[in-house]
N, C-alpha and C. Protein backbone atom coordinates (compact mmCIF):
# COMPACT_ATOMS: atom_id res chain seq x y z
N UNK A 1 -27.47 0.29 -6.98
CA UNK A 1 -26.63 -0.18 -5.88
C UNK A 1 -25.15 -0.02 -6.27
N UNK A 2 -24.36 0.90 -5.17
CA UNK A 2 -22.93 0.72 -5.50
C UNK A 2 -22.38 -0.46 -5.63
N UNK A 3 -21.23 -0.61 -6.64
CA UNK A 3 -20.34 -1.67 -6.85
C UNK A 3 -18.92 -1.05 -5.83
N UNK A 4 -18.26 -2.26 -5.43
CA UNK A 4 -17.17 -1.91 -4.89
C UNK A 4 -16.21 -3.18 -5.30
N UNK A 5 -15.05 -3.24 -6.01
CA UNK A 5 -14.45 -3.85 -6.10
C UNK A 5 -12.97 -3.96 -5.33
N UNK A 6 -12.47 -5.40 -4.71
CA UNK A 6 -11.60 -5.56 -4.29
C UNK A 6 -10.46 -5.99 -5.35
N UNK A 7 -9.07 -5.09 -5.56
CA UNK A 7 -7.93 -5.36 -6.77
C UNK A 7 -6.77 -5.97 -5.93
N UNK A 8 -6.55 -6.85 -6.20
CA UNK A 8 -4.94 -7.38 -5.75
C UNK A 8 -3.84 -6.37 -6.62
N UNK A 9 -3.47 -5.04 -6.47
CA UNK A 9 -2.34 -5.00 -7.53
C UNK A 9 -1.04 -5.05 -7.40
N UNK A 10 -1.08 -5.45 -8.64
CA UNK A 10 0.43 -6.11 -8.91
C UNK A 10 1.73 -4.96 -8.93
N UNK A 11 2.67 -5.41 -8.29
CA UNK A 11 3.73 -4.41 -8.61
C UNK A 11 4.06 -3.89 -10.24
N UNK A 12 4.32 -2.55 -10.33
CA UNK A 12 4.61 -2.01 -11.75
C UNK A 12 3.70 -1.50 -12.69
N UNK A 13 2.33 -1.96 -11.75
CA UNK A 13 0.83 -1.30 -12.27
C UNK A 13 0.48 0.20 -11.82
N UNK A 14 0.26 0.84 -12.50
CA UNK A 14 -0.36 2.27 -12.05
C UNK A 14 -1.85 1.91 -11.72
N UNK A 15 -2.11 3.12 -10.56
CA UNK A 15 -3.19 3.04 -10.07
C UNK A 15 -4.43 3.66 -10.94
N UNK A 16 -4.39 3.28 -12.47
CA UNK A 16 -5.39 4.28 -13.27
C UNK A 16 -5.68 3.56 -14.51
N UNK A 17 -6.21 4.35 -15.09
CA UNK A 17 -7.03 3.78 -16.20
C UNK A 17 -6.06 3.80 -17.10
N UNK A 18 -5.42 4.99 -17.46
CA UNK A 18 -4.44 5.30 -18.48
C UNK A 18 -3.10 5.53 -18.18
N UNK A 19 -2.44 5.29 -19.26
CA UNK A 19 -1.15 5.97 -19.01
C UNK A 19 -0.65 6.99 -19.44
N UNK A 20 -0.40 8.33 -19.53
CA UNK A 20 -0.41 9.57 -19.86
C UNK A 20 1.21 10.22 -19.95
N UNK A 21 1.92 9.21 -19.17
CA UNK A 21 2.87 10.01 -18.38
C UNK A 21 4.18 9.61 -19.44
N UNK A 22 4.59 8.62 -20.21
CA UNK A 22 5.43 8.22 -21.11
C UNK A 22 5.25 8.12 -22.58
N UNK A 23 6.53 7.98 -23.11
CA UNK A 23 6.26 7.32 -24.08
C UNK A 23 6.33 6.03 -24.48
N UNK A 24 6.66 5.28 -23.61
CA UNK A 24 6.79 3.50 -23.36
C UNK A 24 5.06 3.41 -22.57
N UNK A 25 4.44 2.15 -23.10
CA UNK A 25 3.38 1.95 -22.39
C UNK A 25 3.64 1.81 -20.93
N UNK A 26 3.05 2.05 -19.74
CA UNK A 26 3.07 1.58 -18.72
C UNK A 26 1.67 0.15 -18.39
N UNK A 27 2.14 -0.60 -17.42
CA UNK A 27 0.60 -1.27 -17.30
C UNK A 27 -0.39 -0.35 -16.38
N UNK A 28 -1.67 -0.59 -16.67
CA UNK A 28 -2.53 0.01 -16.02
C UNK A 28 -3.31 -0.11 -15.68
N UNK A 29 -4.25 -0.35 -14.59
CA UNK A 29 -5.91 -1.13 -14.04
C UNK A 29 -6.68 -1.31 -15.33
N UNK A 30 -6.51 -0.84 -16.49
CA UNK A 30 -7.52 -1.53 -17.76
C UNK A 30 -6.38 -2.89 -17.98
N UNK A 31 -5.36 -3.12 -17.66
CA UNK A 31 -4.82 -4.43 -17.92
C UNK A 31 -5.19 -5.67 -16.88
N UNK A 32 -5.59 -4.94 -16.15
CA UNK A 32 -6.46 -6.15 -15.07
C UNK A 32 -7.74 -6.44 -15.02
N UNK A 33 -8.51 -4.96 -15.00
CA UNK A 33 -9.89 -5.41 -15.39
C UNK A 33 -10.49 -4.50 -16.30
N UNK A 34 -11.91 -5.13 -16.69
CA UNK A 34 -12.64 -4.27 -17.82
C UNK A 34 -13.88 -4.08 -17.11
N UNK A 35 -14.43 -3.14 -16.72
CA UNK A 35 -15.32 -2.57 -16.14
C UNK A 35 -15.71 -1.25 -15.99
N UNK A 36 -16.37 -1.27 -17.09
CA UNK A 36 -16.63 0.22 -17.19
C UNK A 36 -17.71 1.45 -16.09
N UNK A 37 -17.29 2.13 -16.21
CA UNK A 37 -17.81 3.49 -14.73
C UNK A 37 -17.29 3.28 -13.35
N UNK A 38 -16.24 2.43 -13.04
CA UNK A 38 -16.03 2.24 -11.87
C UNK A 38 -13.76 3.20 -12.19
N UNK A 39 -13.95 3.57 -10.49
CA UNK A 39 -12.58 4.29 -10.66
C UNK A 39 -11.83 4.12 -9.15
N UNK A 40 -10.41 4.13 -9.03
CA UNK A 40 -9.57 3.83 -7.82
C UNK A 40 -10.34 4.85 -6.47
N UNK A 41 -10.59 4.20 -5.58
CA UNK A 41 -10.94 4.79 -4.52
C UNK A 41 -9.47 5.18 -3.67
N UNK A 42 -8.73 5.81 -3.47
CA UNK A 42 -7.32 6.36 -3.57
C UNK A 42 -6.47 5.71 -4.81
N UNK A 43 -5.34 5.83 -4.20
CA UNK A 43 -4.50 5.39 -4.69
C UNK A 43 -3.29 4.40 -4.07
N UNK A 44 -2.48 3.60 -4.52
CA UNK A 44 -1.12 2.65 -4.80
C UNK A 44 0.02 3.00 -5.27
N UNK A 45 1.09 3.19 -5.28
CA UNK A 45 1.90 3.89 -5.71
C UNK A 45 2.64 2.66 -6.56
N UNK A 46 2.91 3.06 -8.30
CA UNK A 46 3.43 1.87 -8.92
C UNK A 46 4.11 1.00 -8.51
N UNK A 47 5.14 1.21 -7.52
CA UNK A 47 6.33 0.16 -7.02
C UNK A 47 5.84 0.12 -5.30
N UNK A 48 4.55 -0.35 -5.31
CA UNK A 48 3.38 -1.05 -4.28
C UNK A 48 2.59 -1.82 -4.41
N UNK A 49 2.39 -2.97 -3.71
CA UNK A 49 1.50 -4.31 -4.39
C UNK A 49 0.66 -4.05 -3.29
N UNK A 50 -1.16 -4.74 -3.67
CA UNK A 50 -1.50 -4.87 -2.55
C UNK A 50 -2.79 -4.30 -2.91
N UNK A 51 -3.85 -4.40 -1.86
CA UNK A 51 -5.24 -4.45 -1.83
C UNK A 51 -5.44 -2.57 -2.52
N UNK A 52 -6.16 -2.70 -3.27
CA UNK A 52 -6.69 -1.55 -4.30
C UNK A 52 -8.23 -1.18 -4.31
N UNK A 53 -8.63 -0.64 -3.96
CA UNK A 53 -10.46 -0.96 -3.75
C UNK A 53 -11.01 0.48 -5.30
N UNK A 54 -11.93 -0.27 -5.96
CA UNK A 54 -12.50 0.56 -7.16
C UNK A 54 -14.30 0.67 -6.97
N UNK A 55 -14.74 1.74 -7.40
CA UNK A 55 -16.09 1.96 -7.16
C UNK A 55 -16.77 2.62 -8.07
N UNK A 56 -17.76 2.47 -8.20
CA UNK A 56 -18.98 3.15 -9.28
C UNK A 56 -19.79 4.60 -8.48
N UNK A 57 -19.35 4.67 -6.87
CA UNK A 57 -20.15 5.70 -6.27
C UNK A 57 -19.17 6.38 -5.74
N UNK A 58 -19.31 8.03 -6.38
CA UNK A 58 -18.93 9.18 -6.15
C UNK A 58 -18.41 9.05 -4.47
N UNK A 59 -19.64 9.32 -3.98
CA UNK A 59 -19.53 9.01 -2.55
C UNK A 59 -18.56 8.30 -1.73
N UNK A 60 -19.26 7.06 -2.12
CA UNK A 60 -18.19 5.98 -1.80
C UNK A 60 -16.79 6.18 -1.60
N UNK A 61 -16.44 6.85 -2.77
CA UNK A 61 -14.78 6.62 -3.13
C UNK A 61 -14.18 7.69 -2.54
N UNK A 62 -15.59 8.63 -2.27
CA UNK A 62 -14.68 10.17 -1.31
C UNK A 62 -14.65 9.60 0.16
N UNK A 63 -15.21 8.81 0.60
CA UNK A 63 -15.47 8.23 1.81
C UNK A 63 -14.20 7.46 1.98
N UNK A 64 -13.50 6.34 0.87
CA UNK A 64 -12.56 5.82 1.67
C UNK A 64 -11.56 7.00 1.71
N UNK A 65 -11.31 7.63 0.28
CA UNK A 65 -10.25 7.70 -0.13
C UNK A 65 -9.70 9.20 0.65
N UNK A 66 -11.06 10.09 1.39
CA UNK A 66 -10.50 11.10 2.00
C UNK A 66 -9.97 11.12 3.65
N UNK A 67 -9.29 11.09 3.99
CA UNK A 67 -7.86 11.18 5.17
C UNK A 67 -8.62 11.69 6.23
N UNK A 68 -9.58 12.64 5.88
CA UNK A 68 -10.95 13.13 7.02
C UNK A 68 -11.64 11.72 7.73
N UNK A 69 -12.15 10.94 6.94
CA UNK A 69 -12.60 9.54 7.70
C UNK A 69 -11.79 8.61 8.49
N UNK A 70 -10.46 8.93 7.87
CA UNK A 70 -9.13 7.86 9.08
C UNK A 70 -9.67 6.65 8.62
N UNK A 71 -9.79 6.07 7.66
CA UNK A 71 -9.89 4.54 7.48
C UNK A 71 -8.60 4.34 7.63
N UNK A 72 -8.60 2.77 8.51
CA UNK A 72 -6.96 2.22 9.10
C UNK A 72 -6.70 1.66 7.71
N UNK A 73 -5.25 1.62 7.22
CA UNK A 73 -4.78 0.96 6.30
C UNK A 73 -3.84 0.17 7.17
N UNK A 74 -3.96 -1.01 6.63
CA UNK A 74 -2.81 -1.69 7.17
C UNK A 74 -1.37 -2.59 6.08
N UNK A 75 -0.34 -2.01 6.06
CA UNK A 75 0.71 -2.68 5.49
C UNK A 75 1.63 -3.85 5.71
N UNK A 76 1.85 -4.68 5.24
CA UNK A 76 3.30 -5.50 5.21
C UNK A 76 4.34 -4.73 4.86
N UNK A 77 5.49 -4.01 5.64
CA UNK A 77 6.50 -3.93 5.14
C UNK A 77 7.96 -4.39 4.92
N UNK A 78 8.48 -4.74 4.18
CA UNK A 78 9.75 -5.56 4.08
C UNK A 78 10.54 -3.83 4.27
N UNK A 79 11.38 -4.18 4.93
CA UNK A 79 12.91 -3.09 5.37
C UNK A 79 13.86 -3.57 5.59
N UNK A 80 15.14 -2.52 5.37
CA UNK A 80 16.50 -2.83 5.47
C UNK A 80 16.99 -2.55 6.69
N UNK A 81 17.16 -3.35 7.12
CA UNK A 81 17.74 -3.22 8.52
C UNK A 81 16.82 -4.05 9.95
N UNK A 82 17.60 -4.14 10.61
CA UNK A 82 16.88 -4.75 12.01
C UNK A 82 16.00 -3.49 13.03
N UNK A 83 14.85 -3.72 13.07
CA UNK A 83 14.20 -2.70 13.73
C UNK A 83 14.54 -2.98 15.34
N UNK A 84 14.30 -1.44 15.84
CA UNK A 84 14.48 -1.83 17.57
C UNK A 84 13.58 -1.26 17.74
N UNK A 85 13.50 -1.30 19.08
CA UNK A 85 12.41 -0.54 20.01
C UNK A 85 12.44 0.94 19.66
N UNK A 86 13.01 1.57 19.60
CA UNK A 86 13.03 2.61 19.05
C UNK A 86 12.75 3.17 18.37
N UNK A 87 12.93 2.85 17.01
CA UNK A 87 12.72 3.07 15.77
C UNK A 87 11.30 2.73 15.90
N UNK A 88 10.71 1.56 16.40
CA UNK A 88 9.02 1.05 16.49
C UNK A 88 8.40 2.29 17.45
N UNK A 89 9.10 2.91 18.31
CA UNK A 89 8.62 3.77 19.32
C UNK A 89 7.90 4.63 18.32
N UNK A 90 8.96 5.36 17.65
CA UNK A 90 8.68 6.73 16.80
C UNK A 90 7.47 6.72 15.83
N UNK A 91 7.31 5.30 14.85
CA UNK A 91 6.48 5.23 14.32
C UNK A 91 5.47 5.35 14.80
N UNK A 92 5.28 4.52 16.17
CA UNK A 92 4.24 4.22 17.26
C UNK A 92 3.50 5.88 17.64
N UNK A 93 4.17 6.71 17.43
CA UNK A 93 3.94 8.05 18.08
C UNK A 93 3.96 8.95 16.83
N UNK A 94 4.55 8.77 16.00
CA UNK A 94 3.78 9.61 15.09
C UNK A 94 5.61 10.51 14.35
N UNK A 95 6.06 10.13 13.09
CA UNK A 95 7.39 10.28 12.85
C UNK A 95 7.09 12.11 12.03
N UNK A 96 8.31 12.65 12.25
CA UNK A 96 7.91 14.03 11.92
C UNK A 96 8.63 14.08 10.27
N UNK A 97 8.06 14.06 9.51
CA UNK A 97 8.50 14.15 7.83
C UNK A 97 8.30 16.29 7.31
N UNK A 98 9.00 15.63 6.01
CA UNK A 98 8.94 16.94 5.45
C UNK A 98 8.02 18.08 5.71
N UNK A 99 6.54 17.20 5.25
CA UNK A 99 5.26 17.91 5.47
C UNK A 99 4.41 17.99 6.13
N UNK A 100 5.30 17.95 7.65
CA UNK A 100 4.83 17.64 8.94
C UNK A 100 4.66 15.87 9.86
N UNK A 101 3.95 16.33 10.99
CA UNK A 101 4.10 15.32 11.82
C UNK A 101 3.49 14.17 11.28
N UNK A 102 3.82 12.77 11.31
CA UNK A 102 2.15 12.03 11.70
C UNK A 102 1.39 11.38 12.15
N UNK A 103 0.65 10.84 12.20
CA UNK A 103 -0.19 10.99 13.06
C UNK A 103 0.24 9.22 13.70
N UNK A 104 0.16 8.97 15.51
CA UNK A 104 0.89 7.84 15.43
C UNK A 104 0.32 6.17 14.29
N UNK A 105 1.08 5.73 14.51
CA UNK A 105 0.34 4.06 13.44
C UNK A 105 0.61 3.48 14.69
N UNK A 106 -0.03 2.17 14.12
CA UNK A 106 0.30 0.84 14.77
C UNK A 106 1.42 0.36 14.10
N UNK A 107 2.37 -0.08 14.90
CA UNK A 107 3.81 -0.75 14.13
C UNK A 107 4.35 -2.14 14.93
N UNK A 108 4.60 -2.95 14.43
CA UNK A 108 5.10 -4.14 14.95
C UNK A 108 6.13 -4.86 13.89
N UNK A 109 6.90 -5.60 14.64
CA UNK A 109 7.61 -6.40 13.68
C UNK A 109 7.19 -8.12 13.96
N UNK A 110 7.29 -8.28 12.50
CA UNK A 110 6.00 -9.79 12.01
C UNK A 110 7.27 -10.95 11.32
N UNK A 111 6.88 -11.69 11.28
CA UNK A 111 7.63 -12.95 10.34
C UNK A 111 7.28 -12.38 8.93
N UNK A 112 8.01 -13.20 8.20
CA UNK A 112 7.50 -12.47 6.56
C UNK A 112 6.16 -13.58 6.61
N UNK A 113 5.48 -12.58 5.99
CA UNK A 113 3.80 -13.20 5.51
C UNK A 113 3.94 -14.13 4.38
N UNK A 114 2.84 -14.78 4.53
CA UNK A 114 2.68 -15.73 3.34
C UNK A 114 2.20 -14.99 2.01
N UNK A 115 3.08 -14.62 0.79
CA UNK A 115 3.18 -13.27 0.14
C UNK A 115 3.59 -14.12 -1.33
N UNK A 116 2.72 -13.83 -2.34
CA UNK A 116 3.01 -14.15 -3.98
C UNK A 116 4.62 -13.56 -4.33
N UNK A 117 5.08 -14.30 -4.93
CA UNK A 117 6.86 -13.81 -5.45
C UNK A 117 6.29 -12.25 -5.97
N UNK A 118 7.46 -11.63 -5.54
CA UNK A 118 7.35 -10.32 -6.31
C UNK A 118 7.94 -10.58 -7.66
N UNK A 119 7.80 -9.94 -8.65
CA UNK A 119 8.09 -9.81 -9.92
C UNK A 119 8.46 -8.02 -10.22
N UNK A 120 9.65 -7.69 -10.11
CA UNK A 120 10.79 -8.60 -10.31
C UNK A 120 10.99 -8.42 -8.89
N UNK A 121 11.97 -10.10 -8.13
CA UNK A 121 12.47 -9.67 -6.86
C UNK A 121 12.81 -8.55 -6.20
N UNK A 122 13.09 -8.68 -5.24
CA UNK A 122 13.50 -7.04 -4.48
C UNK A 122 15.05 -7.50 -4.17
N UNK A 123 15.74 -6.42 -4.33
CA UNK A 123 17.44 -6.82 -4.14
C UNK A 123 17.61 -7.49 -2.76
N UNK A 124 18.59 -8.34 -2.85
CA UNK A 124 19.25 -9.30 -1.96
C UNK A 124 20.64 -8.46 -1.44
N UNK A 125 21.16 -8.34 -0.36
CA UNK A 125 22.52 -7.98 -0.12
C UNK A 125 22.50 -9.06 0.98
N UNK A 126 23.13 -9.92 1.42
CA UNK A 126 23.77 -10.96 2.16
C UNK A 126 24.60 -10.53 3.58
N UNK A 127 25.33 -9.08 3.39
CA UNK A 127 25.47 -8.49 4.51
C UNK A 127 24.71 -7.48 5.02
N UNK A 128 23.40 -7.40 4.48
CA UNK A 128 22.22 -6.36 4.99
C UNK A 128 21.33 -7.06 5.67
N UNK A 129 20.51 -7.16 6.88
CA UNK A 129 19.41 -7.93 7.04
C UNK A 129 18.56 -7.09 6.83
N UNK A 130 17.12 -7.79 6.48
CA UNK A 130 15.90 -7.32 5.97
C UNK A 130 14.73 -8.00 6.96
N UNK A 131 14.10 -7.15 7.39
CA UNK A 131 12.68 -7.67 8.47
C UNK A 131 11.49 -7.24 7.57
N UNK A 132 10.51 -8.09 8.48
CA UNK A 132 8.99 -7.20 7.80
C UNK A 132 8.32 -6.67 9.07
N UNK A 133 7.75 -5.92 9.03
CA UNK A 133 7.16 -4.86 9.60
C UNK A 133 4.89 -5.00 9.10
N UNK A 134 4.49 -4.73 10.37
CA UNK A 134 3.37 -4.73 9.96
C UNK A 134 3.24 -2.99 10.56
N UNK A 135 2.51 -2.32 9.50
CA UNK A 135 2.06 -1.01 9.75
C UNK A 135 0.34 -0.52 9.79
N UNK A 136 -0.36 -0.23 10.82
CA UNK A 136 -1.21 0.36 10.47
C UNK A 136 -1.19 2.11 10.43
N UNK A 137 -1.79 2.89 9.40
CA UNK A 137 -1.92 4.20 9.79
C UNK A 137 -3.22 4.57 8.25
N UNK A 138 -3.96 5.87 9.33
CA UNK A 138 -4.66 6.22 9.62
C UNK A 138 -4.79 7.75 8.39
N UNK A 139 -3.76 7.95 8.03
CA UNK A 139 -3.27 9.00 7.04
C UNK A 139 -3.62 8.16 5.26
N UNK A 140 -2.96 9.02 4.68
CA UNK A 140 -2.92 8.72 2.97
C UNK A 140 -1.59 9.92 2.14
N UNK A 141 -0.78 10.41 2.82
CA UNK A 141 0.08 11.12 2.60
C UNK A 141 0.51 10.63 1.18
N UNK A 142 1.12 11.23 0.16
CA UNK A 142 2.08 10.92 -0.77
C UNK A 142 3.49 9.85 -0.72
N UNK A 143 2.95 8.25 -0.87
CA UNK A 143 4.38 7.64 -0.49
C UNK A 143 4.88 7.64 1.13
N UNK A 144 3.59 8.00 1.78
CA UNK A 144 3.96 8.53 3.74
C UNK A 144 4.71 6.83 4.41
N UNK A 145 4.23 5.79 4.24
CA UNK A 145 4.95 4.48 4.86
C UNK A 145 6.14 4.67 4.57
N UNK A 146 6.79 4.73 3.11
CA UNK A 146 7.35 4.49 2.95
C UNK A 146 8.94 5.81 3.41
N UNK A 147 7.93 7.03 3.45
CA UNK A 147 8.83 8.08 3.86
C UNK A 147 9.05 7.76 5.28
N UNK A 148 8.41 7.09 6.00
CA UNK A 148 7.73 7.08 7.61
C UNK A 148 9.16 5.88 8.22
N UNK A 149 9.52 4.79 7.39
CA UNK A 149 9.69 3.54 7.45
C UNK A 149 11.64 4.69 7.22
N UNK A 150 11.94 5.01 6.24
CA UNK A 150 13.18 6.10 5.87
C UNK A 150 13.52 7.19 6.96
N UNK A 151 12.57 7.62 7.66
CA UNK A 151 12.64 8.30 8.53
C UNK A 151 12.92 7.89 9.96
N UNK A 152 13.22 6.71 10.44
CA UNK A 152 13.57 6.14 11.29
C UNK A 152 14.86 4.83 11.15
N UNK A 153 15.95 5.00 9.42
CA UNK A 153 16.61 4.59 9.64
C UNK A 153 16.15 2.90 8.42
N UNK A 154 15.09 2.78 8.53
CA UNK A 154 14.85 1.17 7.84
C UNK A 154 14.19 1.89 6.54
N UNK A 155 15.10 1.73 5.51
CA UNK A 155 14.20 1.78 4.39
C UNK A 155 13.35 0.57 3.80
N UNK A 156 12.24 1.21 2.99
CA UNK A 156 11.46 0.30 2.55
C UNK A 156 12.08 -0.39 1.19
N UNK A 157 11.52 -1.90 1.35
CA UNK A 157 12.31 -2.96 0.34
C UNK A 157 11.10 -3.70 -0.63
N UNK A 158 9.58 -3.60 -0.05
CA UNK A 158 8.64 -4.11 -0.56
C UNK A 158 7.85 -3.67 0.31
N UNK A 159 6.63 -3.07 -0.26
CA UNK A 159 5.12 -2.37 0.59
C UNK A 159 4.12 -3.15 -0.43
N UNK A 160 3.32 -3.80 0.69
CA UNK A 160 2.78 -4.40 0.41
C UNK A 160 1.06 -4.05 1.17
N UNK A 161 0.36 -3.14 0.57
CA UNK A 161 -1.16 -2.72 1.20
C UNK A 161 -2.35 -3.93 1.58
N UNK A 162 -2.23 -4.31 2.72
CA UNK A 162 -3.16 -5.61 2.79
C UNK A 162 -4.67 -5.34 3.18
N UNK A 163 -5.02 -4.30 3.88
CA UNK A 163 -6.61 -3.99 4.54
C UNK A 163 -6.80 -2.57 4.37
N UNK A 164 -7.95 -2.46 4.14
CA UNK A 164 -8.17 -0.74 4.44
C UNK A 164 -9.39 -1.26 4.53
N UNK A 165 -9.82 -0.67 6.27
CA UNK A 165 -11.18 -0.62 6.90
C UNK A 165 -11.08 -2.09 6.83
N UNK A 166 -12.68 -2.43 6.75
CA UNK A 166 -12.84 -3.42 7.08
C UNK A 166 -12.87 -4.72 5.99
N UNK A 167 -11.96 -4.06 4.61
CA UNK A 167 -11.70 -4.87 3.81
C UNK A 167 -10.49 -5.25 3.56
N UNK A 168 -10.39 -6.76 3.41
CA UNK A 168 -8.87 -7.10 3.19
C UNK A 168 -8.98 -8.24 1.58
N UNK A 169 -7.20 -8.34 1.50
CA UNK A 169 -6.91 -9.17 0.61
C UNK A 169 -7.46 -10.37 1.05
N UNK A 170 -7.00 -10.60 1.73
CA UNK A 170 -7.49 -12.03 2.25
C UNK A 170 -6.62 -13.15 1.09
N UNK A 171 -7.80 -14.44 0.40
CA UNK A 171 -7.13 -15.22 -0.50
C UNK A 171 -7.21 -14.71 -1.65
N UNK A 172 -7.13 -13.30 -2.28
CA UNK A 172 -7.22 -12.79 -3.46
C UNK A 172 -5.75 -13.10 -4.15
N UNK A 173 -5.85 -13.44 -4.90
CA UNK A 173 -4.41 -13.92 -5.96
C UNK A 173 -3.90 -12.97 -6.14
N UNK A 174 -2.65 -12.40 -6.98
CA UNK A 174 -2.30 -11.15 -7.25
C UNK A 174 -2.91 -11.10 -8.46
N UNK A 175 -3.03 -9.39 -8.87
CA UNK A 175 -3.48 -9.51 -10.49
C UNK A 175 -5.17 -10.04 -10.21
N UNK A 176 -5.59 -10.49 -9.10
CA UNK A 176 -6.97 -10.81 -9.77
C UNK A 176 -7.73 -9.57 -8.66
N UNK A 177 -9.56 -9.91 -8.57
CA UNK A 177 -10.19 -9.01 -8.71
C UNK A 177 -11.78 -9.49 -8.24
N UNK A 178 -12.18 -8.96 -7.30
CA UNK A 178 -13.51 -9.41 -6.84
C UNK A 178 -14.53 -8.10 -6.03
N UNK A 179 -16.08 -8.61 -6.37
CA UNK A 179 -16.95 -7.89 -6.28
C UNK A 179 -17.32 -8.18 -4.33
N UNK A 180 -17.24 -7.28 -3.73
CA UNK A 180 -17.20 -6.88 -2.38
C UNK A 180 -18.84 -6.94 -1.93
């Protein structure tokens, strides 16, 4: 029977087993859990917190993790700036980036969520306002929210991955980790 695990991850964590890429350690999903044969069903991008799903079946993990199935992801995003109708329009319809169009999301603007302190904070400017944004989309592009969110003017300040399909964070702590 497949295992599927639900990861809260923490900002500054890579989405992998190892770290390959420095010569300073980075942290890495073996610093959260120990479980051997299971691997990221996509990916998180290090400076992204938020629901991480890991699996023991081949299958499985091509199932969430390939862009062919359209599993909805849904985000919290913190941005710089006051969103308008506008800017929500474009997302709503689908914003045209480097490597093409995409495809429209669901976009709304939310109160800030009930959300674990980031570590380390996200910068403060006092004459900038900052909203949060709830995003769903349907893609897995390279960094795409956050290019998506830049592309209409509000950059991203904190992305925060809360659901994909029909799994969410829910009351998962950050840093911790449960069997689905």
């Amino acid at each position: 029977m497949a295992r599927l695990i639900l990861l809260n991850k923490p900002y500054g964590v890579l989405s992998q087993f190892t770290d390959r890429g420095t010569e300073t350690a980075r942290a890495t999903l073996s610093d959260l859990i120990e479980m051997p044969g299971i691997y990221p069903a996509g990916r998180l991008d290090r400076d992204s917190e938020g629901l991480l799903l890991l699996t023991d079946d081949g299958r499985l993990q091509a199932r969430i993790a390939d862009p062919k199935f359209k599993l909805p992801k849904t985000y919290f995003v913190q941005v710089e700036g006051e969103p308008d109708e506008a800017a929500l329009g474009l997302l709503r319809t689908g914003v045209m980036l480097k490597d093409g169009p995409t495809l429209p999301a669901l976009a709304e603007q939310i109160d800030a969520p009930a959300l674990w302190p980031r570590d380390p904070p996200i910068r403060y400017r006092a004459n900038i306002p900052d909203r949060w944004l709830k995003l769903t989309i349907r893609e897995g592009r390279n960094r795409q929210v956050r290019r998506m969110t830049a592309a209409v003017g509000l950059p991203t300040l904190r992305l925060v991955r809360w659901s994909i399909g029909d799994w969410s964070l829910a009351d998962l702590p950050i840093g911790e980790w449960r069997i689905a």
